[in-house]
C-alpha atoms as a PDB file:
ATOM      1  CA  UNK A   1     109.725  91.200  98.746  1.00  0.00           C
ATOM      2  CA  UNK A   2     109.154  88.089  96.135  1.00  0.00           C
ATOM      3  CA  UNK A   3     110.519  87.308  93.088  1.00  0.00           C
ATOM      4  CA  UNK A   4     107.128  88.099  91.285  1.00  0.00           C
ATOM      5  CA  UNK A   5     106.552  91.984  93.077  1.00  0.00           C
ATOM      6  CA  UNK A   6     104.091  93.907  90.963  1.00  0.00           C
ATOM      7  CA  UNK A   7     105.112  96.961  92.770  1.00  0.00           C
ATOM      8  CA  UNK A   8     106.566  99.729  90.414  1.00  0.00           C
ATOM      9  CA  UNK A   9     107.753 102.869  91.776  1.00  0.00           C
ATOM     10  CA  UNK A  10     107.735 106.213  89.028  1.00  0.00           C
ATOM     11  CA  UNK A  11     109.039 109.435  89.498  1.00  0.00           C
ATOM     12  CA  UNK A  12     108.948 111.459  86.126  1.00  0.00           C
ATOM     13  CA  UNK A  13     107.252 114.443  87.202  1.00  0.00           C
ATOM     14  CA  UNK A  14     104.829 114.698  84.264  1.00  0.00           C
ATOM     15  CA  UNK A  15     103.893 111.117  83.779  1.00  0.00           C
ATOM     16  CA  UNK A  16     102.782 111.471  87.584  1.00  0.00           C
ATOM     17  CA  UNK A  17     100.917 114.280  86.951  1.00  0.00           C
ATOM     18  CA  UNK A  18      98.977 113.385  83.596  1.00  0.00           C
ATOM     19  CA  UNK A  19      97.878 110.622  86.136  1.00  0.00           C
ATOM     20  CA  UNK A  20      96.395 112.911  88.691  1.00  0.00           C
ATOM     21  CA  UNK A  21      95.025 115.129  86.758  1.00  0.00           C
ATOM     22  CA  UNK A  22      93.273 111.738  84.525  1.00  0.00           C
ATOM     23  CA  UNK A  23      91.703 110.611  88.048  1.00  0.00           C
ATOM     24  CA  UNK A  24      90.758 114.298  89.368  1.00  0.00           C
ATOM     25  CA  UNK A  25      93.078 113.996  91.834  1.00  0.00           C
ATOM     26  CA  UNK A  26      95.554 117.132  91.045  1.00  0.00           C
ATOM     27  CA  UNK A  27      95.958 119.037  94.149  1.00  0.00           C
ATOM     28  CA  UNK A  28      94.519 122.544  95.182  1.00  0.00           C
ATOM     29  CA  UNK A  29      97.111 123.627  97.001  1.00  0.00           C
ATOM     30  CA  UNK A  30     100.915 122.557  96.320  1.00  0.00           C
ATOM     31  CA  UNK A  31     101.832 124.720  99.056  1.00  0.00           C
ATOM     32  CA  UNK A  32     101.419 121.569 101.110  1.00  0.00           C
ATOM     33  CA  UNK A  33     102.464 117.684 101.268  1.00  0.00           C
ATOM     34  CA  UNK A  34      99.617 115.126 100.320  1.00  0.00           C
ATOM     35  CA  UNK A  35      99.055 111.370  99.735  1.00  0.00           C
ATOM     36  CA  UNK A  36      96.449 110.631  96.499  1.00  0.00           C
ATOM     37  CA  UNK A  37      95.461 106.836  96.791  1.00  0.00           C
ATOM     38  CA  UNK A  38      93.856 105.287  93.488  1.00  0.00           C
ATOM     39  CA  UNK A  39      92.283 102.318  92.747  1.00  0.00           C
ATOM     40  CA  UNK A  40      91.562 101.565  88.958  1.00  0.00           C
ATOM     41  CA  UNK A  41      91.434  98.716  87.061  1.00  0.00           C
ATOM     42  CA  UNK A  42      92.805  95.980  89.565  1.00  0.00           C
ATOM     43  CA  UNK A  43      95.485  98.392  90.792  1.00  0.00           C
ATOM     44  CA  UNK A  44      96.679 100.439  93.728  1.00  0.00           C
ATOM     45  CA  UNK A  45      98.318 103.766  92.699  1.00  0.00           C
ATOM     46  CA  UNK A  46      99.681 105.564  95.789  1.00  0.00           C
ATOM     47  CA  UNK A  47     101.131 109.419  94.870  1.00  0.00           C
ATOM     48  CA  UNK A  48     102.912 111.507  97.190  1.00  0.00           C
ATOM     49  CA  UNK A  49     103.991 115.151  97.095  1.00  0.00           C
ATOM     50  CA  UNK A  50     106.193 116.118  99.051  1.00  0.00           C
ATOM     51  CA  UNK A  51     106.101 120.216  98.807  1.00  0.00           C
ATOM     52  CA  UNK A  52     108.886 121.463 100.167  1.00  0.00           C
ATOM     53  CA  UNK A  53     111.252 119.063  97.547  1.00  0.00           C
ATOM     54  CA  UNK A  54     113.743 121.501  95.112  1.00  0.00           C
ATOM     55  CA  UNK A  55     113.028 118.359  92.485  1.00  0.00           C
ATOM     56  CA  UNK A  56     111.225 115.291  92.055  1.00  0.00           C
ATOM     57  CA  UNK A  57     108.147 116.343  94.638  1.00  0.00           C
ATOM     58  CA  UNK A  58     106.312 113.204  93.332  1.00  0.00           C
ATOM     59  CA  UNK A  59     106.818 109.881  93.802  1.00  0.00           C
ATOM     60  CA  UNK A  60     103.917 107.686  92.289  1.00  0.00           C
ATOM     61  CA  UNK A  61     103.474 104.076  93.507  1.00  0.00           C
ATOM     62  CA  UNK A  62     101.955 101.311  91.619  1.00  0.00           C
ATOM     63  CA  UNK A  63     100.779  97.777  92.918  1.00  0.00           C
ATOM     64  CA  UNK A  64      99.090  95.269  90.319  1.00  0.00           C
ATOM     65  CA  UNK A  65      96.563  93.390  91.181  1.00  0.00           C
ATOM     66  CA  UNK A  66      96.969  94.619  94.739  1.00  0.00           C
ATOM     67  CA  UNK A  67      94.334  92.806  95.993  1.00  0.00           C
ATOM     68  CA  UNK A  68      96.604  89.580  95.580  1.00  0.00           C
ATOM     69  CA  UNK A  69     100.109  91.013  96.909  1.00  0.00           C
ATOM     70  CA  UNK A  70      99.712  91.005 100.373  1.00  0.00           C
ATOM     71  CA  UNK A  71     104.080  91.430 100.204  1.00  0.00           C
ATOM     72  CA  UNK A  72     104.462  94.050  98.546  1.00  0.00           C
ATOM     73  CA  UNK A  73     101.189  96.035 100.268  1.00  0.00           C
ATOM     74  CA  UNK A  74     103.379  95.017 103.617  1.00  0.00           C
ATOM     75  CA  UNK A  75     106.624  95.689 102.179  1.00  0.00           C
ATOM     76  CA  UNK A  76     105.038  99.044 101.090  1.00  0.00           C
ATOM     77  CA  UNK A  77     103.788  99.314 104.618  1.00  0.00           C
ATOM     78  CA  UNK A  78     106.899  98.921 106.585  1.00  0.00           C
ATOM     79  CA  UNK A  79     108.787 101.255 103.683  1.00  0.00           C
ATOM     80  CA  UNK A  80     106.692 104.176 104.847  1.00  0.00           C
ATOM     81  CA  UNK A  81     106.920 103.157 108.044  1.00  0.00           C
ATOM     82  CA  UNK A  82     110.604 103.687 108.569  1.00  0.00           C
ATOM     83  CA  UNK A  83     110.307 106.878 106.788  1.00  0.00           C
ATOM     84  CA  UNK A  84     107.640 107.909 109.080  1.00  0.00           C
ATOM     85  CA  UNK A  85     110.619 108.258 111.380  1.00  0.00           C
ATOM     86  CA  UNK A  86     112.304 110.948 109.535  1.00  0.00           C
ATOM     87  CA  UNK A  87     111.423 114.481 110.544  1.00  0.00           C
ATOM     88  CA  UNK A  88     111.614 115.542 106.723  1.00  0.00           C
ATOM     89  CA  UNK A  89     108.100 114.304 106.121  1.00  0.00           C
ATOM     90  CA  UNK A  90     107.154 112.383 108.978  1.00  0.00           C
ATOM     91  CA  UNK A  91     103.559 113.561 108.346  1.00  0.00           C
ATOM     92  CA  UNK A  92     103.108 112.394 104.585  1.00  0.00           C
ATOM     93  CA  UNK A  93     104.659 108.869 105.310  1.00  0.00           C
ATOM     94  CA  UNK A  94     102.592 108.774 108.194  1.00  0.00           C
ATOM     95  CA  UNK A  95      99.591 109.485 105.788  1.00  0.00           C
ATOM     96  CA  UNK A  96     100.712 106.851 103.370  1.00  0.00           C
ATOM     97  CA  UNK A  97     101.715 104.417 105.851  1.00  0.00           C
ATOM     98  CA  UNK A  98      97.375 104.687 107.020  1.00  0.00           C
ATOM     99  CA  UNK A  99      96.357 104.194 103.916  1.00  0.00           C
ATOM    100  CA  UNK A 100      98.756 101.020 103.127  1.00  0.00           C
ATOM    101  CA  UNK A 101      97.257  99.956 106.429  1.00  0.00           C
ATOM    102  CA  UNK A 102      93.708 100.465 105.993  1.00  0.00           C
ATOM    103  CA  UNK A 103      93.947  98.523 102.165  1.00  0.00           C
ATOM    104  CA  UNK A 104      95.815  95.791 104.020  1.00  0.00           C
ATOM    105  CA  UNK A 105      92.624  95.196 106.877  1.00  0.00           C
ATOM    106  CA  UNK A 106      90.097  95.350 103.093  1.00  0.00           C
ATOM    107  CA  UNK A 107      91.914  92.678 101.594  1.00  0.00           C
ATOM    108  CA  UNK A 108      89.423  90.059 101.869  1.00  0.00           C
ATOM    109  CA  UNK A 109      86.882  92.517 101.070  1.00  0.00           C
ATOM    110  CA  UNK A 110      88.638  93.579  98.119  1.00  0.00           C
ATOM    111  CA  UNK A 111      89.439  90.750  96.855  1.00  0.00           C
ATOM    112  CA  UNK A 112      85.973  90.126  96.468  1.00  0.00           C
ATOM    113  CA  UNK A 113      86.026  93.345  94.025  1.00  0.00           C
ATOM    114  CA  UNK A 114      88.710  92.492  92.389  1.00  0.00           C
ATOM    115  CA  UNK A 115      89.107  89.787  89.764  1.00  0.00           C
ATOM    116  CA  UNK A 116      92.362  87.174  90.649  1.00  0.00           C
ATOM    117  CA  UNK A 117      94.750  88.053  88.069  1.00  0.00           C
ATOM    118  CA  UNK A 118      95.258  84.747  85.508  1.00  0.00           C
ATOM    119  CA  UNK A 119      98.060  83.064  86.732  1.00  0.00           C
ATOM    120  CA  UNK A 120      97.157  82.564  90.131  1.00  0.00           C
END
């Protein structure tokens, strides 16, 4: 990962959920894992919950201007990735891993969206 990353990784329970509940994205059911993706002013906000956790069952991921950090969207990537490979939660990483994926292949399209941040 660079020197400059704009990824930022959160895990206070209630900050993450203030979040999803802000962007009507609280879940129905937290009987079950999920992956919330976000995009809001210039960033990339990735939540997981991971249901069967005793504590910290959300993990909240934040890229800045994500459409201009192609490393950390691939360091992201190849994060969830590995942990895809755990049986734990194979399925949620697998989940976040596609959607890391499928903003990597919009890049150029997003970018397009998405003003260049100022000192680029």
């Amino acid at each position: 990962m660079s020197l400059n990353s704009k990824l930022t990784i959160c895990e206070d329970q209630s900050t993450i959920l203030d979040f999803l509940v802000d962007n009507q994205e609280l879940p129905q059911d937290f009987s079950q894992n999920m992956v919330k993706s976000v995009l809001k002013d210039g960033a990339f906000y990735l939540a997981i919950y991971k249901a069967y956790e005793k504590e910290d069952r959300f993990t909240l991921y934040r890229i800045d201007d994500f459409a201009y950090q192609f490393d950390d969207l691939l360091y992201l990537w190849r994060f969830f990735d590995e942990k895809s490979l755990e049986k734990q939660h194979a399925q949620v990483m697998k989940k976040a891993r596609n959607i890391v994926h499928d903003i990597i292949a919009m890049l150029e399209t997003l970018k397009s969206l998405f003003e260049p941040p100022q000192n680029i």
